[in-house]
N, C-alpha and C. Protein backbone atom coordinates (compact mmCIF):
# COMPACT_ATOMS: atom_id res chain seq x y z
N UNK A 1 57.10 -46.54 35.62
CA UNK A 1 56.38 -47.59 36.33
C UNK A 1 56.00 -48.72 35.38
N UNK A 2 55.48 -48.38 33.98
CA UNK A 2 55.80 -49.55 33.06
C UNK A 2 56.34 -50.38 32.89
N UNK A 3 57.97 -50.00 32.88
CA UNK A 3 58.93 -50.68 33.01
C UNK A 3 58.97 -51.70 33.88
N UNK A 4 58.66 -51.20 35.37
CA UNK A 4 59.15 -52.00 36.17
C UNK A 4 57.74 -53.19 36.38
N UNK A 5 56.70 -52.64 35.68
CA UNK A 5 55.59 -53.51 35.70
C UNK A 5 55.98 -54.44 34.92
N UNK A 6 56.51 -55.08 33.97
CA UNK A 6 56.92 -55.45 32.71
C UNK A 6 58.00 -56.30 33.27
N UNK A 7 58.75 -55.82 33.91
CA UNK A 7 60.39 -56.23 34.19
C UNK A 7 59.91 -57.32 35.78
N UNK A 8 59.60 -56.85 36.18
CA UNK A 8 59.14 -57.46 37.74
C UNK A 8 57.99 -58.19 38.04
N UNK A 9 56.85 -56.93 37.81
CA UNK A 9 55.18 -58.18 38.32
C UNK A 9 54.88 -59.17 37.34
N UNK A 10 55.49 -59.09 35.64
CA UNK A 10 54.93 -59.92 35.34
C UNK A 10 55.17 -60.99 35.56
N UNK A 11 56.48 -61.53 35.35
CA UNK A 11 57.54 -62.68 35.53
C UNK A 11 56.52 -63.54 37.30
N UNK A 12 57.01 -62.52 37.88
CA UNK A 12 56.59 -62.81 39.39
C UNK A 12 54.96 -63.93 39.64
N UNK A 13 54.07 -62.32 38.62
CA UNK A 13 52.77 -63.22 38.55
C UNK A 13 52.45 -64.56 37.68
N UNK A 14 53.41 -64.46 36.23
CA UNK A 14 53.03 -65.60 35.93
C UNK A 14 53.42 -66.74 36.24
N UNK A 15 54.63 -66.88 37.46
CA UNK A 15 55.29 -68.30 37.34
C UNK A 15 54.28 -68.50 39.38
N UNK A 16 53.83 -67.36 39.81
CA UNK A 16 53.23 -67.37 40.62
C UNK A 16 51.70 -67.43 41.33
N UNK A 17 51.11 -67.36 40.21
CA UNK A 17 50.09 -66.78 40.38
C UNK A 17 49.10 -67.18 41.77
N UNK A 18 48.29 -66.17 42.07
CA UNK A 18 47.53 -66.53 43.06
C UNK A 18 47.43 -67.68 43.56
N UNK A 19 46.75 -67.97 44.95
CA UNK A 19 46.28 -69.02 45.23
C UNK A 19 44.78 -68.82 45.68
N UNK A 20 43.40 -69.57 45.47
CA UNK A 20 42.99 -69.44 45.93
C UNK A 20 42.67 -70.58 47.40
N UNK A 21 42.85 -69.69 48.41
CA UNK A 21 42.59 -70.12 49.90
C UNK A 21 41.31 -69.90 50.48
N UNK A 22 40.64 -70.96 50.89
CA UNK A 22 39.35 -71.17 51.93
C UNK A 22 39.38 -70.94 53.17
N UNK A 23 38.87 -70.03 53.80
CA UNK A 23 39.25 -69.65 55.36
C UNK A 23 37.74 -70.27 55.88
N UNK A 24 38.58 -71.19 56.75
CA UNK A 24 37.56 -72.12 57.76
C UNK A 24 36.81 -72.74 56.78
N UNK A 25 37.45 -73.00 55.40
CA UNK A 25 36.52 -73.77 54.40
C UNK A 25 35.44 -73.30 53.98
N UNK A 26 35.48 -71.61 53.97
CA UNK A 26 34.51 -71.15 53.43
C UNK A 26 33.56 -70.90 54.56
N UNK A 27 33.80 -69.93 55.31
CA UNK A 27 32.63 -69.90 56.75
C UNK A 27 30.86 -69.79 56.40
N UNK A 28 31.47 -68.48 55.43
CA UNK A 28 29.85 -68.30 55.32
C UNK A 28 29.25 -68.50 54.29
N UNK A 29 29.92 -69.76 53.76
CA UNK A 29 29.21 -70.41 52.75
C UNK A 29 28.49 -71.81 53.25
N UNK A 30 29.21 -71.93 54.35
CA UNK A 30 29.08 -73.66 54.77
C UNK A 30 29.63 -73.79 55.86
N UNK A 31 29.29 -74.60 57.07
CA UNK A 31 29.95 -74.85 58.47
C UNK A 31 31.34 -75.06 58.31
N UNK A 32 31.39 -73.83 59.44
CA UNK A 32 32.92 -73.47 58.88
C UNK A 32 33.82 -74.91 59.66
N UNK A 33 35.32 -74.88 59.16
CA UNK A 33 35.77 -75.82 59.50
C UNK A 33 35.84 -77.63 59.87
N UNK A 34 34.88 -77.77 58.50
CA UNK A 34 34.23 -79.31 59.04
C UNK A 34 34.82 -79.94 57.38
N UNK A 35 34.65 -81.18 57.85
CA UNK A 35 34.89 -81.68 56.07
C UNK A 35 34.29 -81.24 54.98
N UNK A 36 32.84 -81.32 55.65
CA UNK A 36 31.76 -80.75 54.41
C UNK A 36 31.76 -79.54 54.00
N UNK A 37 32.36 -79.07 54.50
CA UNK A 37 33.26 -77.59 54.00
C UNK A 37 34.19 -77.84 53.21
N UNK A 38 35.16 -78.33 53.92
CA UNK A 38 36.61 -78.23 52.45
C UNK A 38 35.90 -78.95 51.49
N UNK A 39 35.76 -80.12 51.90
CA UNK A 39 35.03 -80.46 50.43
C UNK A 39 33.89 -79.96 49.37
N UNK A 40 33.11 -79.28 49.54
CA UNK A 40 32.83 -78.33 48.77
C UNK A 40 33.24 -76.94 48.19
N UNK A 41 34.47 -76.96 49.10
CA UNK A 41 35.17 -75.43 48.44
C UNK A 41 36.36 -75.85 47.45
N UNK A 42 36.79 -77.29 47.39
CA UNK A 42 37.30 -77.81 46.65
C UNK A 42 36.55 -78.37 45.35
N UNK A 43 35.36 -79.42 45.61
CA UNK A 43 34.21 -79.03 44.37
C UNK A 43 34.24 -78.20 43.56
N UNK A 44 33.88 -76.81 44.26
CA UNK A 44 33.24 -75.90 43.44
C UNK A 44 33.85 -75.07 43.54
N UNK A 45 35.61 -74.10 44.04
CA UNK A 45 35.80 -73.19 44.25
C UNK A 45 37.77 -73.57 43.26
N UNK A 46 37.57 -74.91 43.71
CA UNK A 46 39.10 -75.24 43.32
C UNK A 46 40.13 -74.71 44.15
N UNK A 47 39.59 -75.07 45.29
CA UNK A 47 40.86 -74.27 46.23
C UNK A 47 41.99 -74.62 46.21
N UNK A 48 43.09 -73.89 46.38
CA UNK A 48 44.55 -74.36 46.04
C UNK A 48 45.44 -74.57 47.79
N UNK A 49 44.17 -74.24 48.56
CA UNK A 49 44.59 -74.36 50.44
C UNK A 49 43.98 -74.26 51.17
N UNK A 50 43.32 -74.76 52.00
CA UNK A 50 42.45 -74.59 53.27
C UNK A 50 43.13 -73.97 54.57
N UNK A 51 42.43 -72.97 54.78
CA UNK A 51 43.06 -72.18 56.10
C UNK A 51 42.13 -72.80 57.37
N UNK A 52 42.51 -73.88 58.33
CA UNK A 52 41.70 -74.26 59.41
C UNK A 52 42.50 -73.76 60.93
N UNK A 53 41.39 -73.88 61.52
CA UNK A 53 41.84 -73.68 63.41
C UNK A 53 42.35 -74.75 63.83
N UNK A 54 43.02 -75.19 64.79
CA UNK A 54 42.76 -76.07 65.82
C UNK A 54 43.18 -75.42 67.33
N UNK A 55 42.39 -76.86 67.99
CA UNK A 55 42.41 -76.54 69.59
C UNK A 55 42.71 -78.35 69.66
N UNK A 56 42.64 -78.39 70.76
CA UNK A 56 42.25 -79.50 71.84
C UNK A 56 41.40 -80.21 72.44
N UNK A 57 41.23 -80.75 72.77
CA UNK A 57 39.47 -81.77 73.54
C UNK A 57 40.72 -82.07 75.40
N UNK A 58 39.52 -82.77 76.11
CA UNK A 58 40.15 -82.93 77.17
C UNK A 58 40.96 -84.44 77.51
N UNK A 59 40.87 -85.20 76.53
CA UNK A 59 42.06 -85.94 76.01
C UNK A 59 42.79 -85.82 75.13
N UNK A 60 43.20 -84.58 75.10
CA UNK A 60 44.19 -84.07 74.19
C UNK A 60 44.35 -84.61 72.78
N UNK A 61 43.15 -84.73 71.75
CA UNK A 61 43.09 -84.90 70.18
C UNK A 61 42.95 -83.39 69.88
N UNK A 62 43.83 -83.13 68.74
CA UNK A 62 43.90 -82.14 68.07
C UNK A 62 42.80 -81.92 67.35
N UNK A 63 41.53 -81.41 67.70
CA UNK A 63 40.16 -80.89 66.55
C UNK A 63 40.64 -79.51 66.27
N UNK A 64 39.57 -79.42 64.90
CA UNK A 64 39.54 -78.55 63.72
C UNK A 64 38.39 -77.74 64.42
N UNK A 65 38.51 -76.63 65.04
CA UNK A 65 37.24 -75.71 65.07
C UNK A 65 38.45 -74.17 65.55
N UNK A 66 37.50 -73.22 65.68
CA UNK A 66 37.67 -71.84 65.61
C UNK A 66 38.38 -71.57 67.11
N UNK A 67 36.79 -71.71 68.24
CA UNK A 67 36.62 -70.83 69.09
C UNK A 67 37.41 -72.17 69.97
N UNK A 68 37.14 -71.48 71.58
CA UNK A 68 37.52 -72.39 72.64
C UNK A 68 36.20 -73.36 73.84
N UNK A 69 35.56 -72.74 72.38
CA UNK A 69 33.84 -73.12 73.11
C UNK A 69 33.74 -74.14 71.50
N UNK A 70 32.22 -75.08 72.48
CA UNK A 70 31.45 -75.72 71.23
C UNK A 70 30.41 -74.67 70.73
N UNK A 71 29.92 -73.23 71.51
CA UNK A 71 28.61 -72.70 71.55
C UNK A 71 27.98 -72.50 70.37
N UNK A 72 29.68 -71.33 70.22
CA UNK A 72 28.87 -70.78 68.76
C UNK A 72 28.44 -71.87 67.40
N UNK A 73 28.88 -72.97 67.20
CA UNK A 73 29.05 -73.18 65.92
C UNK A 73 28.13 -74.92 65.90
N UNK A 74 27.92 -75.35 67.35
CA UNK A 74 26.84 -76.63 67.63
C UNK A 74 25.93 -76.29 68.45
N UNK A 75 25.24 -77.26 68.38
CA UNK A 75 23.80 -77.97 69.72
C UNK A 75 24.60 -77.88 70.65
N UNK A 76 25.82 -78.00 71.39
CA UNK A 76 26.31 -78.26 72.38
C UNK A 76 26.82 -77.00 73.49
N UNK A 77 27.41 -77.02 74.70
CA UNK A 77 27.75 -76.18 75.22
C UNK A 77 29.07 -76.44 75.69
N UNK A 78 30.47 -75.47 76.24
CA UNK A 78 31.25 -75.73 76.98
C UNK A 78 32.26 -75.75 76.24
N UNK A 79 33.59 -75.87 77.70
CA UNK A 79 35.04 -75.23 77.04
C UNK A 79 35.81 -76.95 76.34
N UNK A 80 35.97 -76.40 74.96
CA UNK A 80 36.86 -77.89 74.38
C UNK A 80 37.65 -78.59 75.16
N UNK A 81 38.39 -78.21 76.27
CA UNK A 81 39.48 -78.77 77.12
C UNK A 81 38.48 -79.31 78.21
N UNK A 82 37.17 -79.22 78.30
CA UNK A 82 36.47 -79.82 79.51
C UNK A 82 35.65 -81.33 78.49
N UNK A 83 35.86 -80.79 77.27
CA UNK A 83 34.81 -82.40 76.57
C UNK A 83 35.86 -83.18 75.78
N UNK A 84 35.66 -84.18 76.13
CA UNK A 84 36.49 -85.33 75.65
C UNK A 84 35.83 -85.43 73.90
N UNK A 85 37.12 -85.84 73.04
CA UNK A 85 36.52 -86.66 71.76
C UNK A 85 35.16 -87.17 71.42
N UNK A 86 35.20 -88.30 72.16
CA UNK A 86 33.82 -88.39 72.64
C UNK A 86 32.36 -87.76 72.33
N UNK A 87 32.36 -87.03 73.59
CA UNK A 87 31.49 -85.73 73.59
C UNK A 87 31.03 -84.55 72.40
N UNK A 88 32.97 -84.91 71.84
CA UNK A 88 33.02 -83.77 70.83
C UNK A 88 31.88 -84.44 69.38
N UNK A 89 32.34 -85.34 69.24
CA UNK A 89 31.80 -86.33 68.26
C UNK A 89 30.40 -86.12 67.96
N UNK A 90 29.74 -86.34 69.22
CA UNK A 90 28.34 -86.36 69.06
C UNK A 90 27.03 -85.28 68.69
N UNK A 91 28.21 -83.99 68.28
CA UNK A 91 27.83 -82.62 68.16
C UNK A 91 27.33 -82.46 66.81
N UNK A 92 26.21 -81.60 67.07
CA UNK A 92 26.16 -80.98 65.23
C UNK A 92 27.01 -79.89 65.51
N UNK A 93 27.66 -79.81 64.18
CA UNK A 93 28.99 -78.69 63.73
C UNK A 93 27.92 -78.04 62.68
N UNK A 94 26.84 -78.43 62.36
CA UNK A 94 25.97 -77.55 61.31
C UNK A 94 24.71 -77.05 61.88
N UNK A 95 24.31 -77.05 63.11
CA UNK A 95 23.29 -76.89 64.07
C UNK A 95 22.86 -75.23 63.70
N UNK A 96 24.02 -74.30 64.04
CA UNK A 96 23.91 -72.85 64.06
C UNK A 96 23.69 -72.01 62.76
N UNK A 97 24.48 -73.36 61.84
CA UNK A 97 25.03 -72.20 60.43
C UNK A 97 23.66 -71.57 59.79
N UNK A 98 23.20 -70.78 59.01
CA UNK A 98 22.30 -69.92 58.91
C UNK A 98 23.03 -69.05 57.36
N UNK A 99 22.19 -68.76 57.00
CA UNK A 99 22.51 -67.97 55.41
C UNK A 99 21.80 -66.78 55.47
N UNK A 100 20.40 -66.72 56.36
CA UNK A 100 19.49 -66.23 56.33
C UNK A 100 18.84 -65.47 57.48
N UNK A 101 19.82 -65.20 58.44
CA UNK A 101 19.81 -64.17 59.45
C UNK A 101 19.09 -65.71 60.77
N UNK A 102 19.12 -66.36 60.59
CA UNK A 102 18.54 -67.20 61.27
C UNK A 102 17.10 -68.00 61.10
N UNK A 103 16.74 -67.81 59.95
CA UNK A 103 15.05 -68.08 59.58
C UNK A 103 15.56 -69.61 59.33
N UNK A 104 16.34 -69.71 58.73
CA UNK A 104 16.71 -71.42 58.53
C UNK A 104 17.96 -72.06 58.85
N UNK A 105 18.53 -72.92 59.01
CA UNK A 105 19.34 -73.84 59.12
C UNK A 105 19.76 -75.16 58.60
N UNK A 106 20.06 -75.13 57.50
CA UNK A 106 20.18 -76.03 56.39
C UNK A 106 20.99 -76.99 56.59
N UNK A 107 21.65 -76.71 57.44
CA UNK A 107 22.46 -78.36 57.82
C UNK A 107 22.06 -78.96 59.04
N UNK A 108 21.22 -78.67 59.76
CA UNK A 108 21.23 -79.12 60.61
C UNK A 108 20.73 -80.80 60.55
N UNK A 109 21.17 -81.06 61.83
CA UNK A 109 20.95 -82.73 61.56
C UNK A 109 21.48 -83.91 60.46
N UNK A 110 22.50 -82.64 59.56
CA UNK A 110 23.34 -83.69 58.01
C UNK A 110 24.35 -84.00 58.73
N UNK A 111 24.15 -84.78 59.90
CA UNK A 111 25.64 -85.36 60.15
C UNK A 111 27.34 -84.27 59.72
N UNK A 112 27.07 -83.42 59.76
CA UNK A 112 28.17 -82.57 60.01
C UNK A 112 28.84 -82.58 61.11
N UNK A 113 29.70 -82.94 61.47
CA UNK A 113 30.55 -82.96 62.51
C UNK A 113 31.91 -82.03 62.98
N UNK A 114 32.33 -82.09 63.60
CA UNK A 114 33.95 -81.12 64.30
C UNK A 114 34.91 -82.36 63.91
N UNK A 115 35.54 -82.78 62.92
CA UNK A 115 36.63 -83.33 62.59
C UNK A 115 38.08 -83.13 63.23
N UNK A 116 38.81 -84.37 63.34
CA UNK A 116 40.15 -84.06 64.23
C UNK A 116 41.10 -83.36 62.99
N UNK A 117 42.08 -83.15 63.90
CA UNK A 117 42.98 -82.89 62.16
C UNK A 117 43.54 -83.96 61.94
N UNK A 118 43.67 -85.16 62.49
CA UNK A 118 44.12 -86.31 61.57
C UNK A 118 43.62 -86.76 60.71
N UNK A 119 41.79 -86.83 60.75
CA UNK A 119 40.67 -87.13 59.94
C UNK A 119 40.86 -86.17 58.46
N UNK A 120 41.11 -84.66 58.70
CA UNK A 120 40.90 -84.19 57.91
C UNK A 120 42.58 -84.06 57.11
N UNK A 121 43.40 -84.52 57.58
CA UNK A 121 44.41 -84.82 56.80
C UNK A 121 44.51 -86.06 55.98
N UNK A 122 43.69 -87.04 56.45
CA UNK A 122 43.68 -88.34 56.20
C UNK A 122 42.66 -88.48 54.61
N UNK A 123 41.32 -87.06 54.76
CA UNK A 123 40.67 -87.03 53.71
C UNK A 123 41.29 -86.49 52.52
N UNK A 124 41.92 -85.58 52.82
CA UNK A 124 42.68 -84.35 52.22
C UNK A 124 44.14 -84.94 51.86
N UNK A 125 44.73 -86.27 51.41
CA UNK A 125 46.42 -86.03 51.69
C UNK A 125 46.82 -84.77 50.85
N UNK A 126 46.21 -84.18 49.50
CA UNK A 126 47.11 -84.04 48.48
C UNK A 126 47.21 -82.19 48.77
N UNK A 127 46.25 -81.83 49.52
CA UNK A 127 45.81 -80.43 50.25
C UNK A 127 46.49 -79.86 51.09
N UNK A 128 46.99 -78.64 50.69
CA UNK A 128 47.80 -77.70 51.46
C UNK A 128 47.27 -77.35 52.38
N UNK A 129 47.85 -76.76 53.54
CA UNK A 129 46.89 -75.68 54.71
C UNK A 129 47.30 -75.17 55.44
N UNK A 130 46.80 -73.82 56.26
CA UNK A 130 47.50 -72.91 56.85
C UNK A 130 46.45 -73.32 58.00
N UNK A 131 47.75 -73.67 59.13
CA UNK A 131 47.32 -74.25 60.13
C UNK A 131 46.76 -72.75 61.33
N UNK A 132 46.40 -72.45 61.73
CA UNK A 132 46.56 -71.69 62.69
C UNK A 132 45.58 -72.24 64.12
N UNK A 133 46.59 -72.05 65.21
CA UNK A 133 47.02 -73.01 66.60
C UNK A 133 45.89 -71.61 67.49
N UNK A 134 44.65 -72.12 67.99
CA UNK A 134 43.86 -71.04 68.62
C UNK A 134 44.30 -71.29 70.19
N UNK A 135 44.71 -72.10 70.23
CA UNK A 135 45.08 -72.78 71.90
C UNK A 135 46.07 -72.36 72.51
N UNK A 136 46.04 -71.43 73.57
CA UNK A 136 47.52 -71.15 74.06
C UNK A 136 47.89 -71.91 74.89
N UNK A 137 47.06 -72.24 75.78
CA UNK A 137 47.81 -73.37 76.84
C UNK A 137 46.41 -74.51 77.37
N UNK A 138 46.83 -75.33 78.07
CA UNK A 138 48.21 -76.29 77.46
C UNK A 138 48.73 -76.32 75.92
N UNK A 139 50.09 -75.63 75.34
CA UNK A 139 50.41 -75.88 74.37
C UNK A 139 49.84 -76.99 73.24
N UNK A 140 49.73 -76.70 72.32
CA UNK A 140 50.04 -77.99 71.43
C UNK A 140 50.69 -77.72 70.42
N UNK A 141 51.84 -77.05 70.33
CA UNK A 141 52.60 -77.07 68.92
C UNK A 141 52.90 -78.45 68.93
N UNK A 142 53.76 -79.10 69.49
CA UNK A 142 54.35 -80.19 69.35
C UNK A 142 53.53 -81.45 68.99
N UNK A 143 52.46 -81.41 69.14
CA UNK A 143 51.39 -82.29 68.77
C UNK A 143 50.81 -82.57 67.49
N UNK A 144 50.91 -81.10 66.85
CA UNK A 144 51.28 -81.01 65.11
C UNK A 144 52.37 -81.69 64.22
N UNK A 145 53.45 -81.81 65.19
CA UNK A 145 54.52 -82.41 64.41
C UNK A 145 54.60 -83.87 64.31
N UNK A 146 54.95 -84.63 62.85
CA UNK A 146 54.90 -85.58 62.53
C UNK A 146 56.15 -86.50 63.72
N UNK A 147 55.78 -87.40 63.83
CA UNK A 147 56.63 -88.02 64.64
C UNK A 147 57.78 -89.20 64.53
């Protein structure tokens, strides 16, 4: 097993090595999936990729969040495909987050927002990411693709 440790993982690991990846930009460090997330897991973590969600709004802009609700994660209520951009906009995305079983809420009211993914591509050009599509229907693969 030496051998093949020697002969194989090393080569592999050193021209490879890890990456480190932020899922939802670090959830439970910071509101997950918002700018003010990647950007601090890039700060301070050196991430080498951001793993984000997307869905839809009910004018069909591609936003960056998890669920198919605003509930869990803003002030707001209701299904993403029923609130327009708009609507979405005006949300705290840092309303819920909590470190502390709920005794505090440290972002709330910092202008944290639900970012589209154009926004957050637009902040990010030089940033990798593992897209993953929470929306089954109405589709939006095709809405991802550059045009």
């Amino acid at each position: 097993m030496n051998f093949v440790r020697k002969i194989i993982l090393k080569p592999v690991l050193s021209k490879n090595p890890p990456l480190h990846i932020s899922h939802r930009g670090g959830a439970k460090l910071y509101p997950e999936n918002t700018i003010f997330a990647f950007k601090k897991c890039i700060e301070n973590f050196n991430t080498d990729m951001i793993e984000l969600d997307v869905n839809s709004t009910k004018n069909g802009v591609i936003v960056v969040i998890h669920d198919e609700t605003v509930d869990r994660t803003t002030n707001g209520t209701g299904k993403l495909l029923a609130l327009t951009l708009n609507e979405i906009k005006k949300l705290d995305a840092g309303y819920r987050f909590t470190l502390d079983g709920g005794k505090t809420f440290p972002f709330r009211e910092k202008r944290v927002r639900i970012p589209t993914l154009e926004e957050v591509f637009k902040t990010f050009p030089d940033m990798r990411f593992t897209i993953e599509i929470k929306q089954n229907y109405p589709p939006i693969e095709k809405e991802l693709f550059v045009k």
